[in-house]
C-alpha atoms as a PDB file:
ATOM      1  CA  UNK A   1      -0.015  28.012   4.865  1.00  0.00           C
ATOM      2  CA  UNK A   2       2.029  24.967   4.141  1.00  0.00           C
ATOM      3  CA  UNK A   3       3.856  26.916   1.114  1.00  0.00           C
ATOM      4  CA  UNK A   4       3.640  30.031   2.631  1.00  0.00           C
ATOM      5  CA  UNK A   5       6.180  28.950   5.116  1.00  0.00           C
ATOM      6  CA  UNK A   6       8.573  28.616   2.014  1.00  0.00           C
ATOM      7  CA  UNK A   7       8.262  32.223   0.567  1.00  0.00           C
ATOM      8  CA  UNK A   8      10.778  35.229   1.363  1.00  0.00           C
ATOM      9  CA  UNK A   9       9.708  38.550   1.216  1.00  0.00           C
ATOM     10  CA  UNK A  10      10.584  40.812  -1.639  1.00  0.00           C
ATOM     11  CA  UNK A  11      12.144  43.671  -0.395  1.00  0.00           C
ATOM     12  CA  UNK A  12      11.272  46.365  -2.811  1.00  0.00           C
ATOM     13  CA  UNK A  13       7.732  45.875  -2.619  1.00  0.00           C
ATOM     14  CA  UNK A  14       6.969  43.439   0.052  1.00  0.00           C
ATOM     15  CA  UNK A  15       5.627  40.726  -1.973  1.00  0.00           C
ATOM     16  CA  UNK A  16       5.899  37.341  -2.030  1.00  0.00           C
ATOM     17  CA  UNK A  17       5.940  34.186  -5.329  1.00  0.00           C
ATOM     18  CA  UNK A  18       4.701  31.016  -4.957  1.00  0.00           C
ATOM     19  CA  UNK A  19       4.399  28.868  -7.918  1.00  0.00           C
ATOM     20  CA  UNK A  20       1.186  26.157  -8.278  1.00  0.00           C
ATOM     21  CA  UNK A  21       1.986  23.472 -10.437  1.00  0.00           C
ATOM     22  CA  UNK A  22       0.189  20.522 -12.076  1.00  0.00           C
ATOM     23  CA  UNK A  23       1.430  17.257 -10.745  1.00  0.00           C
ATOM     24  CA  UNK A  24       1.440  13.168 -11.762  1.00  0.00           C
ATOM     25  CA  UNK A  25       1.281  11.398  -8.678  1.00  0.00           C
ATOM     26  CA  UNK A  26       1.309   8.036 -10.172  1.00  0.00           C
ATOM     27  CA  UNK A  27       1.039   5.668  -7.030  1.00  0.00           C
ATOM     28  CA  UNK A  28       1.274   7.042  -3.785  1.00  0.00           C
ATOM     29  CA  UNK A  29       3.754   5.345  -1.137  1.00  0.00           C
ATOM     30  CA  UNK A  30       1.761   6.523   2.482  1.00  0.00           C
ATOM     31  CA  UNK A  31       4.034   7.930   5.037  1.00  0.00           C
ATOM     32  CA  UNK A  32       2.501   9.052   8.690  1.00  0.00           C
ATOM     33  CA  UNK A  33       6.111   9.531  10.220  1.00  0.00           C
ATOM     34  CA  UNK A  34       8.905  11.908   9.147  1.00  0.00           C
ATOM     35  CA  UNK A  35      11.879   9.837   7.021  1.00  0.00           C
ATOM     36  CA  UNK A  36      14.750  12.112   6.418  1.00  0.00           C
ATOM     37  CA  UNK A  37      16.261   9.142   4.201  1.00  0.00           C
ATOM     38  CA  UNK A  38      14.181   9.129   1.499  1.00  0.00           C
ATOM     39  CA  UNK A  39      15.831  10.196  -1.691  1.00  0.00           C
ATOM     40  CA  UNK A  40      13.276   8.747  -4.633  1.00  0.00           C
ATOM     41  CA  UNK A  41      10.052   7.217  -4.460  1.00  0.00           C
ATOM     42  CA  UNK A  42       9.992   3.858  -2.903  1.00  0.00           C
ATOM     43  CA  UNK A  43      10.438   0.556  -5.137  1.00  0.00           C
ATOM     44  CA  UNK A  44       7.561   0.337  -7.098  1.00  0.00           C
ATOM     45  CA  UNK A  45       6.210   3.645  -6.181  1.00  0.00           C
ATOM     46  CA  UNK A  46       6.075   7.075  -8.139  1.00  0.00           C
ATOM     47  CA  UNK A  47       5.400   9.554  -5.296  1.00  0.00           C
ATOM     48  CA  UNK A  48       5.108   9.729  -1.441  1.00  0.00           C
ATOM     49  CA  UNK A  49       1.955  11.348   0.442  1.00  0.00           C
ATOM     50  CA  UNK A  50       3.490  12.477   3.850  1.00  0.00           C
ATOM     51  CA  UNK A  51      -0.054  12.602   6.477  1.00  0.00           C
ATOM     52  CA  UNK A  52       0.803  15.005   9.109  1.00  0.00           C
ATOM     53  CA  UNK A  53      -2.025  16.707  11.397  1.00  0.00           C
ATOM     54  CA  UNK A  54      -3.477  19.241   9.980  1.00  0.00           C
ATOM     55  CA  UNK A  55      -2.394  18.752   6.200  1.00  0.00           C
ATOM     56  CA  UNK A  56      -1.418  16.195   3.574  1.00  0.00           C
ATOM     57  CA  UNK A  57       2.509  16.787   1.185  1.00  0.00           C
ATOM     58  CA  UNK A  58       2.845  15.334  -1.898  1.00  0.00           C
ATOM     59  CA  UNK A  59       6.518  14.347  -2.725  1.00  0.00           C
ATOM     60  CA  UNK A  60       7.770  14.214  -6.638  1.00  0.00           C
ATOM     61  CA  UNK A  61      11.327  13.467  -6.925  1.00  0.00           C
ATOM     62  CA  UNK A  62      11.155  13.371 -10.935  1.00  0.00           C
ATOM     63  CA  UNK A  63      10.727  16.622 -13.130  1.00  0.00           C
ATOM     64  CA  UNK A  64       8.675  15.214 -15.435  1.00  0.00           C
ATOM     65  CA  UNK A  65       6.094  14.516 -12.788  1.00  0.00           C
ATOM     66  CA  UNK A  66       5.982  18.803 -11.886  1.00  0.00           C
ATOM     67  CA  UNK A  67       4.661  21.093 -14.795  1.00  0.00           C
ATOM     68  CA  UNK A  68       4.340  24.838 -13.437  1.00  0.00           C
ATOM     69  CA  UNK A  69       1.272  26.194 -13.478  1.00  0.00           C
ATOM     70  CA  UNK A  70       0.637  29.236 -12.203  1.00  0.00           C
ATOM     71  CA  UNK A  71       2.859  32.130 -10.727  1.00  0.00           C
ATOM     72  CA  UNK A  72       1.226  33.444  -7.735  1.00  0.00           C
ATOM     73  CA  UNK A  73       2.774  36.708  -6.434  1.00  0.00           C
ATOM     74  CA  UNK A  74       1.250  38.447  -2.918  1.00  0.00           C
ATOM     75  CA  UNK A  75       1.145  40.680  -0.340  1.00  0.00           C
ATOM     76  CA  UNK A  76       0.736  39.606   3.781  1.00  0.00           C
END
């Protein structure tokens, strides 16, 4: 649902792409509260894990941590 919330609807044939990637985490900096001033990893850190209720985000910020996977295209 998480990534849903990310998609736009294709408008000439209602579909919509999300992609699922394979991802290096490395170590995992824990955050349980929303900080809009994050811009990289903390110091000696590779990714964050952001616990909210009801789901768990993983935060890259290199692009060598992201390799595309998949391409997922749907209908609602």
């Amino acid at each position: 649902m998480k990534s849903h919330k990310y998609t736009e609807v294709d408008s000439t044939d209602g579909t919509r792409t999300i992609f699922y990637a394979k991802v290096s985490l490395g170590k995992e900096a824990t955050k349980k509260q929303k900080d809009d001033t994050l811009t990289s990893a903390p110091l000696g850190f590779h990714s964050v894990v952001a616990i909210r209720p009801g789901f768990k985000e993983y935060i890259v910020y290199r692009y060598g941590q992201a390799l595309p996977y998949l391409k997922i295209t749907y209908k609602v």
